[in-house]
PDB file of N, CA and C in Angstrom:
ATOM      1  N   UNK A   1     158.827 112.144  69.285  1.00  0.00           N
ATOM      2  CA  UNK A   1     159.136 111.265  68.174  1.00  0.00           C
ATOM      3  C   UNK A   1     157.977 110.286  67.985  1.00  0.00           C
ATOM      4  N   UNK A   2     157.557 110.213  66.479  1.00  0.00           N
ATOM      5  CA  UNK A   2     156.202 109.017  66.767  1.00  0.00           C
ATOM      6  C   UNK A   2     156.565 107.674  66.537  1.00  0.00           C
ATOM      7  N   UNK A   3     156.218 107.070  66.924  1.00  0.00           N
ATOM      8  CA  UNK A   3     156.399 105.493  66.780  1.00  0.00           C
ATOM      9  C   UNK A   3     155.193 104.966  65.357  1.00  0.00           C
ATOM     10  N   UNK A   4     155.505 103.829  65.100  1.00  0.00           N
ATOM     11  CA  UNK A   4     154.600 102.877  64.469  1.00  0.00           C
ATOM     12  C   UNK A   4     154.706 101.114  64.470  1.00  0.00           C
ATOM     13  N   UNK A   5     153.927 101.082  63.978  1.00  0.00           N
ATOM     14  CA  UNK A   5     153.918  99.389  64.117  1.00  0.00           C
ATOM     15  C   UNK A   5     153.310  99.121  62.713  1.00  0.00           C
ATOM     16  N   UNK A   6     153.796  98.088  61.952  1.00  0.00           N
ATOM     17  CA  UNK A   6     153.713  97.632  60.777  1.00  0.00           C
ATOM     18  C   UNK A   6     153.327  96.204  61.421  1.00  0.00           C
ATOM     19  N   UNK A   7     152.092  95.552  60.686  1.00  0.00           N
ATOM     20  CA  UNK A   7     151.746  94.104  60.260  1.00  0.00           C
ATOM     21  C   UNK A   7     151.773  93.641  59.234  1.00  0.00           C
ATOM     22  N   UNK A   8     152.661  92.500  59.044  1.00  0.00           N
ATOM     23  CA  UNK A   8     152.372  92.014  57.559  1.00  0.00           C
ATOM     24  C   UNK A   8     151.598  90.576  57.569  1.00  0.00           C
ATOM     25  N   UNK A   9     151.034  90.499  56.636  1.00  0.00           N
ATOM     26  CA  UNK A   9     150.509  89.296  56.976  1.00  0.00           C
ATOM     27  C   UNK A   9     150.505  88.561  55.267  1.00  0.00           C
ATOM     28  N   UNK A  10     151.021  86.966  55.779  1.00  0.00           N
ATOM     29  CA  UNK A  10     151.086  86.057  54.171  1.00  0.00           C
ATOM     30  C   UNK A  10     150.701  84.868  54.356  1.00  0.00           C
ATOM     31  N   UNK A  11     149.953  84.979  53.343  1.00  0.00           N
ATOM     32  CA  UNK A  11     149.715  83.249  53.212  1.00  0.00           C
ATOM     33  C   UNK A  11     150.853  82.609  52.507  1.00  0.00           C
ATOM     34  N   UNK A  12     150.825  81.300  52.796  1.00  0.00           N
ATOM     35  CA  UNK A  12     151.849  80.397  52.580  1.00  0.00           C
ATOM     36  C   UNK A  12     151.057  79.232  51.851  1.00  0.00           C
ATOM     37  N   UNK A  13     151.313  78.784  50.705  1.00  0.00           N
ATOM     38  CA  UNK A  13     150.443  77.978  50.193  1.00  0.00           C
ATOM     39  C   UNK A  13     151.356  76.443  49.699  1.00  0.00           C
ATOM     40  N   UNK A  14     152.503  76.187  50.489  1.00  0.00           N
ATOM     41  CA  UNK A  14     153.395  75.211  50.051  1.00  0.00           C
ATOM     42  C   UNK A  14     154.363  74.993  51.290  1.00  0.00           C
ATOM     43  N   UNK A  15     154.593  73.900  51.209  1.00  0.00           N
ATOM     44  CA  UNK A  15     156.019  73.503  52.424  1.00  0.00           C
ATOM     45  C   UNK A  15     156.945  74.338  51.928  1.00  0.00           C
ATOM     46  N   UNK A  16     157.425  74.187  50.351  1.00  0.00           N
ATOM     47  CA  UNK A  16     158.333  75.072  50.349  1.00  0.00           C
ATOM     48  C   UNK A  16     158.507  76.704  50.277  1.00  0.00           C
ATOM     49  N   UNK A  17     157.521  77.076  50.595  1.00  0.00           N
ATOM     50  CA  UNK A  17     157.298  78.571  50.928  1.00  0.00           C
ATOM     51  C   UNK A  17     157.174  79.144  52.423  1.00  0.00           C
ATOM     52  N   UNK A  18     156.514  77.584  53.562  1.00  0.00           N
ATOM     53  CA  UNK A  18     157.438  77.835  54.962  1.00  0.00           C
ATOM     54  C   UNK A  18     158.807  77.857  55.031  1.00  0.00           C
ATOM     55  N   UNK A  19     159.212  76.407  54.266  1.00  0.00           N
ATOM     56  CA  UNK A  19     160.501  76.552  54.619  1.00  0.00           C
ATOM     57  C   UNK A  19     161.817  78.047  53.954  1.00  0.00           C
ATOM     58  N   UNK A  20     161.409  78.417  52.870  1.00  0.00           N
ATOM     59  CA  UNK A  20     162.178  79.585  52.379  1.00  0.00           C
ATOM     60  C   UNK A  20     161.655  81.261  53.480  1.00  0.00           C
ATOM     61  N   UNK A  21     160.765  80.954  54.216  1.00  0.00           N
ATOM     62  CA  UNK A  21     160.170  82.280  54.854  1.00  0.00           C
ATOM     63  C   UNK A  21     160.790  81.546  55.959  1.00  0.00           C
ATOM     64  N   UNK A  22     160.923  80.842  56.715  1.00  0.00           N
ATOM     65  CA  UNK A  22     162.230  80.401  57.854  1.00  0.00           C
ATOM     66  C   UNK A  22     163.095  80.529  57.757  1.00  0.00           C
ATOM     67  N   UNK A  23     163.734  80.498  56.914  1.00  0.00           N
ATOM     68  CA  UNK A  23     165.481  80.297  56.861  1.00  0.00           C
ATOM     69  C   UNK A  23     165.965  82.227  56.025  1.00  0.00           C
ATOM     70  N   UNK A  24     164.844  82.530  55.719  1.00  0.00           N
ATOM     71  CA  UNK A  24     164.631  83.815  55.650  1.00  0.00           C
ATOM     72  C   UNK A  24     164.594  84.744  56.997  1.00  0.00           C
ATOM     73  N   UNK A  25     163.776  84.368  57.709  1.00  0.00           N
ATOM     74  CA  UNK A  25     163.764  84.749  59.295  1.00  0.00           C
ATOM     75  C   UNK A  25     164.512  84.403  60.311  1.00  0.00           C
ATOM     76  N   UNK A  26     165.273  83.093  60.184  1.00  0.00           N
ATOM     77  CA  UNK A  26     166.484  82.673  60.894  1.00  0.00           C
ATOM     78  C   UNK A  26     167.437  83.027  60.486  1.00  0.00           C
ATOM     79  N   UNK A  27     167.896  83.784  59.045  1.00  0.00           N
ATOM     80  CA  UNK A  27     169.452  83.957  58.635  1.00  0.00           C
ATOM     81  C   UNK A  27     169.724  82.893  58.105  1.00  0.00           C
ATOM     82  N   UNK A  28     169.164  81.950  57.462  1.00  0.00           N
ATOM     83  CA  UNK A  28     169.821  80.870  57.149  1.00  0.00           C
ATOM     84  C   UNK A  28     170.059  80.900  55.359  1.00  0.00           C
ATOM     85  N   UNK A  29     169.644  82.417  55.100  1.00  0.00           N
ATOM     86  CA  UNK A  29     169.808  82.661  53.506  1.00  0.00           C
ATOM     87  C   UNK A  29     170.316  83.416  53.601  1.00  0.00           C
ATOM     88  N   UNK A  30     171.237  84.166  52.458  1.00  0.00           N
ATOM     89  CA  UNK A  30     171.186  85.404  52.476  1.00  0.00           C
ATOM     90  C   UNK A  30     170.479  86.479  52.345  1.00  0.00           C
ATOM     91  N   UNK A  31     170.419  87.813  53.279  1.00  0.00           N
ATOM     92  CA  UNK A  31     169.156  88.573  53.129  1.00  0.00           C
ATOM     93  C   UNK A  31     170.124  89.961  53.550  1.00  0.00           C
ATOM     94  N   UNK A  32     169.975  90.934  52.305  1.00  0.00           N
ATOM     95  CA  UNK A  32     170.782  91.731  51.725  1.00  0.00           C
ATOM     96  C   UNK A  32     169.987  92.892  52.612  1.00  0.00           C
ATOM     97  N   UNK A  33     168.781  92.702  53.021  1.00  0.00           N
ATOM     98  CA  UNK A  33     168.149  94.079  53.667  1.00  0.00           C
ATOM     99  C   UNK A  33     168.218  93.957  54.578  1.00  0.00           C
ATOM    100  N   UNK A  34     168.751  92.915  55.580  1.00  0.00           N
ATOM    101  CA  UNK A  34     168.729  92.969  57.089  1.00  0.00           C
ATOM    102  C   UNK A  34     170.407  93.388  57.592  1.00  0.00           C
ATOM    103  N   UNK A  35     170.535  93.671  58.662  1.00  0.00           N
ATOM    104  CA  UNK A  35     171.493  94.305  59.163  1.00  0.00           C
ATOM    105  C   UNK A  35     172.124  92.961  60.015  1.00  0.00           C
ATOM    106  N   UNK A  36     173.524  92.724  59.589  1.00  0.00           N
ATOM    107  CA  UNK A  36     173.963  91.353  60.252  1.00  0.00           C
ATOM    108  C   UNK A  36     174.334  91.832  61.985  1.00  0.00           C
ATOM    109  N   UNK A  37     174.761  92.902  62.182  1.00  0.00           N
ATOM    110  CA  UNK A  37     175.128  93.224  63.591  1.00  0.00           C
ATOM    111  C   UNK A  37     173.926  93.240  64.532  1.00  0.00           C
ATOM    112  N   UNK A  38     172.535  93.633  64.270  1.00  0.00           N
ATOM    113  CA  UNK A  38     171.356  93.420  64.757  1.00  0.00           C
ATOM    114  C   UNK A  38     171.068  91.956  64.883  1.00  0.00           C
ATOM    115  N   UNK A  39     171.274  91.306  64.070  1.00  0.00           N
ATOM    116  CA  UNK A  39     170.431  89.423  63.996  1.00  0.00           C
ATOM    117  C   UNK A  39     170.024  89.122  65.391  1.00  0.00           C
ATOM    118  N   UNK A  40     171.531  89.211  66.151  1.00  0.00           N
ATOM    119  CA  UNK A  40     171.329  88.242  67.721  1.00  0.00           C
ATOM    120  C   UNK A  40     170.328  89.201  68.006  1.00  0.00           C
ATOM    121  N   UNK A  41     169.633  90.171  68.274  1.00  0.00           N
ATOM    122  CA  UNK A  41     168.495  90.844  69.016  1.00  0.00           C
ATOM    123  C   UNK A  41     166.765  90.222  68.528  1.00  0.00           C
ATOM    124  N   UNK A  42     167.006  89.752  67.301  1.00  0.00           N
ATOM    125  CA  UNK A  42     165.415  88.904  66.653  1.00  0.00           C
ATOM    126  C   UNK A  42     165.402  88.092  67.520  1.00  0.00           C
ATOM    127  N   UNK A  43     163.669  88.237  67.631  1.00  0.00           N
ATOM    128  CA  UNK A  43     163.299  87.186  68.739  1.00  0.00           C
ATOM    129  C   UNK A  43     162.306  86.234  67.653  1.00  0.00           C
ATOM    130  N   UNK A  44     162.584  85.046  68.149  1.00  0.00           N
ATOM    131  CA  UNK A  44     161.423  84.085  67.402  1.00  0.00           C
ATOM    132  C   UNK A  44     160.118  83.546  68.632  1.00  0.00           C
ATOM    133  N   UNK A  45     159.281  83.757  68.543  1.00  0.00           N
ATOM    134  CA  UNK A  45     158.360  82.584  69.338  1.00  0.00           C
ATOM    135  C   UNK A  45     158.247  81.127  68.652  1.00  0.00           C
ATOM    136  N   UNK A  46     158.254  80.241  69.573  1.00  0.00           N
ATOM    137  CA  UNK A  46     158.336  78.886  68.864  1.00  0.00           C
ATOM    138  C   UNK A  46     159.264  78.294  68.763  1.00  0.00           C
ATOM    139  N   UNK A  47     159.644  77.925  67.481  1.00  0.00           N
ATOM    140  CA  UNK A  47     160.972  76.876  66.923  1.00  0.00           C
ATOM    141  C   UNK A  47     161.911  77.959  67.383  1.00  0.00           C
ATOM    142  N   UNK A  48     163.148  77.334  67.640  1.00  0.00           N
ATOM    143  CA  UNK A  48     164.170  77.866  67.403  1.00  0.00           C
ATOM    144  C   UNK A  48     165.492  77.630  66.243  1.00  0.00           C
ATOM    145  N   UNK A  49     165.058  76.974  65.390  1.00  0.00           N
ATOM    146  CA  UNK A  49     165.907  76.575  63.904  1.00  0.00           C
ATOM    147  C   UNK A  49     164.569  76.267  62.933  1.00  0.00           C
ATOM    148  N   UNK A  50     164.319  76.203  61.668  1.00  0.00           N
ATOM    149  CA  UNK A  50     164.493  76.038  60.853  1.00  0.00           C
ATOM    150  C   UNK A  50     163.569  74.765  60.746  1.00  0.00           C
ATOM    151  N   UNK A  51     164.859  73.510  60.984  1.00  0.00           N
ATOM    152  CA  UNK A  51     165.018  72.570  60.786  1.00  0.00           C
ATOM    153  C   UNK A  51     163.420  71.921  62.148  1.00  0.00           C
ATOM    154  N   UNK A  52     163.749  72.766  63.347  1.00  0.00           N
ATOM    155  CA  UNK A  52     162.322  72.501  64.141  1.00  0.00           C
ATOM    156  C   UNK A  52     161.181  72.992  63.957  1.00  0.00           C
ATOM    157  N   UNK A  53     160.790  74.017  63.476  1.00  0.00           N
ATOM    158  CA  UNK A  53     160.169  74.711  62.604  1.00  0.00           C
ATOM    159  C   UNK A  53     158.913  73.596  61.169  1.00  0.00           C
ATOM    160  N   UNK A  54     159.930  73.338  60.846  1.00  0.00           N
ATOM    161  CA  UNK A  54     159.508  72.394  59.791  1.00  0.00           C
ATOM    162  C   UNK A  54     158.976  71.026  60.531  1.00  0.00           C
ATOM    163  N   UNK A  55     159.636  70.640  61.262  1.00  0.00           N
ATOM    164  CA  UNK A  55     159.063  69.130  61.626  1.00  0.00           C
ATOM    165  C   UNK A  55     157.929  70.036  62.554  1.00  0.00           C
ATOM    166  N   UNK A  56     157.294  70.875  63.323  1.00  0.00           N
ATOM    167  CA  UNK A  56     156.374  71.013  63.969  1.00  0.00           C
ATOM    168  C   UNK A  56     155.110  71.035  63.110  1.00  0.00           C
ATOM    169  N   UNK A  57     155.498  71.988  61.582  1.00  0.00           N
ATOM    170  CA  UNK A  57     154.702  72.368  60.584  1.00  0.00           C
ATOM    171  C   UNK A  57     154.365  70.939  60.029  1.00  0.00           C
ATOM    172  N   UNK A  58     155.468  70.516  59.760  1.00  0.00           N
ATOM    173  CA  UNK A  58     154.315  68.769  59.117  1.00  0.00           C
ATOM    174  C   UNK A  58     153.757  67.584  60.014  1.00  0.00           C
ATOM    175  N   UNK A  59     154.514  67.608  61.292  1.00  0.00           N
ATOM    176  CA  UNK A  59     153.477  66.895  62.182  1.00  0.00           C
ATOM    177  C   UNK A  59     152.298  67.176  62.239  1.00  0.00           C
ATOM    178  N   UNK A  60     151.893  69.000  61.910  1.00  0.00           N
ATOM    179  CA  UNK A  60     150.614  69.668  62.208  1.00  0.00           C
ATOM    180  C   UNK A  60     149.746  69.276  60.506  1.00  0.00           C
ATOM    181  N   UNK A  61     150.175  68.849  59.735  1.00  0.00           N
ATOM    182  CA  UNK A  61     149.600  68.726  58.517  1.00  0.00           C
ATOM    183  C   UNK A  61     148.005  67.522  58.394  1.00  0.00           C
ATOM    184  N   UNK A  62     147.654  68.033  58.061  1.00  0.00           N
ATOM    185  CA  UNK A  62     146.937  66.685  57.679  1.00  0.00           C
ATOM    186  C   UNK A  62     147.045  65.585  57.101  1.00  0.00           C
ATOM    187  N   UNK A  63     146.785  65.007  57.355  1.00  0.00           N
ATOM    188  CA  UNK A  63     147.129  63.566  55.765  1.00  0.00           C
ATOM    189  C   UNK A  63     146.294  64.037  54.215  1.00  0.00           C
ATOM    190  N   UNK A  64     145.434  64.813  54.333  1.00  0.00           N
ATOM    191  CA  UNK A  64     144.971  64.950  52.939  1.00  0.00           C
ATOM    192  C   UNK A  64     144.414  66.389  53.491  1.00  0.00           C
ATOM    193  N   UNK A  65     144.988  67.380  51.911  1.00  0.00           N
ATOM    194  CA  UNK A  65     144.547  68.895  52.142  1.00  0.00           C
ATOM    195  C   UNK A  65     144.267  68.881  50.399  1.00  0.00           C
ATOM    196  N   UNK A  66     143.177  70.348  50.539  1.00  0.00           N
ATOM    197  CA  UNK A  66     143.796  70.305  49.087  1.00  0.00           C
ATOM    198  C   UNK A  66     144.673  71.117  48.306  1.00  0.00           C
ATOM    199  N   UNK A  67     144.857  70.842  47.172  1.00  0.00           N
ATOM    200  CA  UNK A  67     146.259  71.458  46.664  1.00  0.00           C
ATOM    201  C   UNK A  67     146.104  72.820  46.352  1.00  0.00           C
ATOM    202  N   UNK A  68     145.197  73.755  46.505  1.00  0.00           N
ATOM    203  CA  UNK A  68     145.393  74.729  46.823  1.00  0.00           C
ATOM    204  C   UNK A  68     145.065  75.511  47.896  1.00  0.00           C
ATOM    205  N   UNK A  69     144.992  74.685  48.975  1.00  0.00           N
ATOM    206  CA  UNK A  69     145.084  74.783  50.250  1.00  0.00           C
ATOM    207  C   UNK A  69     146.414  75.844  51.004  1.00  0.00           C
ATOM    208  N   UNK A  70     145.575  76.853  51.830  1.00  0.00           N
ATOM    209  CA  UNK A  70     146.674  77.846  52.880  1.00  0.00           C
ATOM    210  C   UNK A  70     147.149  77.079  53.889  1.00  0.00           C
ATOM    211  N   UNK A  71     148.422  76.552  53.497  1.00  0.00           N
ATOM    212  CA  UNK A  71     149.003  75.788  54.877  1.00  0.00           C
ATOM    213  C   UNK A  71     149.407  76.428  56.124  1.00  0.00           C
ATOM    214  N   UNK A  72     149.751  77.612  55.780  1.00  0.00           N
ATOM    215  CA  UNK A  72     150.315  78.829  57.058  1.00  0.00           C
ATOM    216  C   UNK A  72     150.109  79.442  56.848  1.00  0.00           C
ATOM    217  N   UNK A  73     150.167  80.633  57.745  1.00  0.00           N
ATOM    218  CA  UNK A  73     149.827  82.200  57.730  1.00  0.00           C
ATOM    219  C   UNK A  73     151.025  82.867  58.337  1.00  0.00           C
ATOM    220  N   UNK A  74     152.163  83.867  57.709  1.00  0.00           N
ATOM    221  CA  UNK A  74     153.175  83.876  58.245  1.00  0.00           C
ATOM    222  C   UNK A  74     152.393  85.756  58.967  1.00  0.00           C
ATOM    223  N   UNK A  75     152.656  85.818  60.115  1.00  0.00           N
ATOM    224  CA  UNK A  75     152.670  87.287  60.908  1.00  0.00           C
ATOM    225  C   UNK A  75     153.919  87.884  61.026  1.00  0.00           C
ATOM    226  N   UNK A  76     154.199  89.277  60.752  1.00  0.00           N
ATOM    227  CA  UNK A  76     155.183  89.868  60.831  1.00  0.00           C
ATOM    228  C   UNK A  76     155.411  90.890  61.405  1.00  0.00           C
TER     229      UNK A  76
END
């Protein structure tokens, strides 16, 4: 049987495009393509909510970026 491995890779160019790709990856939206009986097996590195997630991401901010500045890079 062959295996594969898929990378995705996104830039994130807004707080609110971490925060909707978190709560996307935590379950905290609805997400019609994921399988709810699987969830508990996703592993996160890092935050474990959302809500920690976000305060790590803007402590890490600068005080001045510019506005079309890549704030994150989401790996998948």
């Amino acid at each position: 049987m062959a295996q594969y491995a898929i990378l995705r890779v996104q830039k994130l160019k807004s707080a609110v495009a971490v925060q909707r790709s978190m709560k996307h990856a935590f379950r905290e939206q609805d997400t019609p393509n994921a399988d709810p009986e699987r969830t508990p097996d996703n592993t996160h590195i890092g935050a474990n909510s959302v809500a920690e997630g976000m305060a790590a991401f803007r402590s890490r901010l600068p005080d001045k970026y510019r506005k079309d500045a890549v704030l994150a890079i989401e790996y998948l």
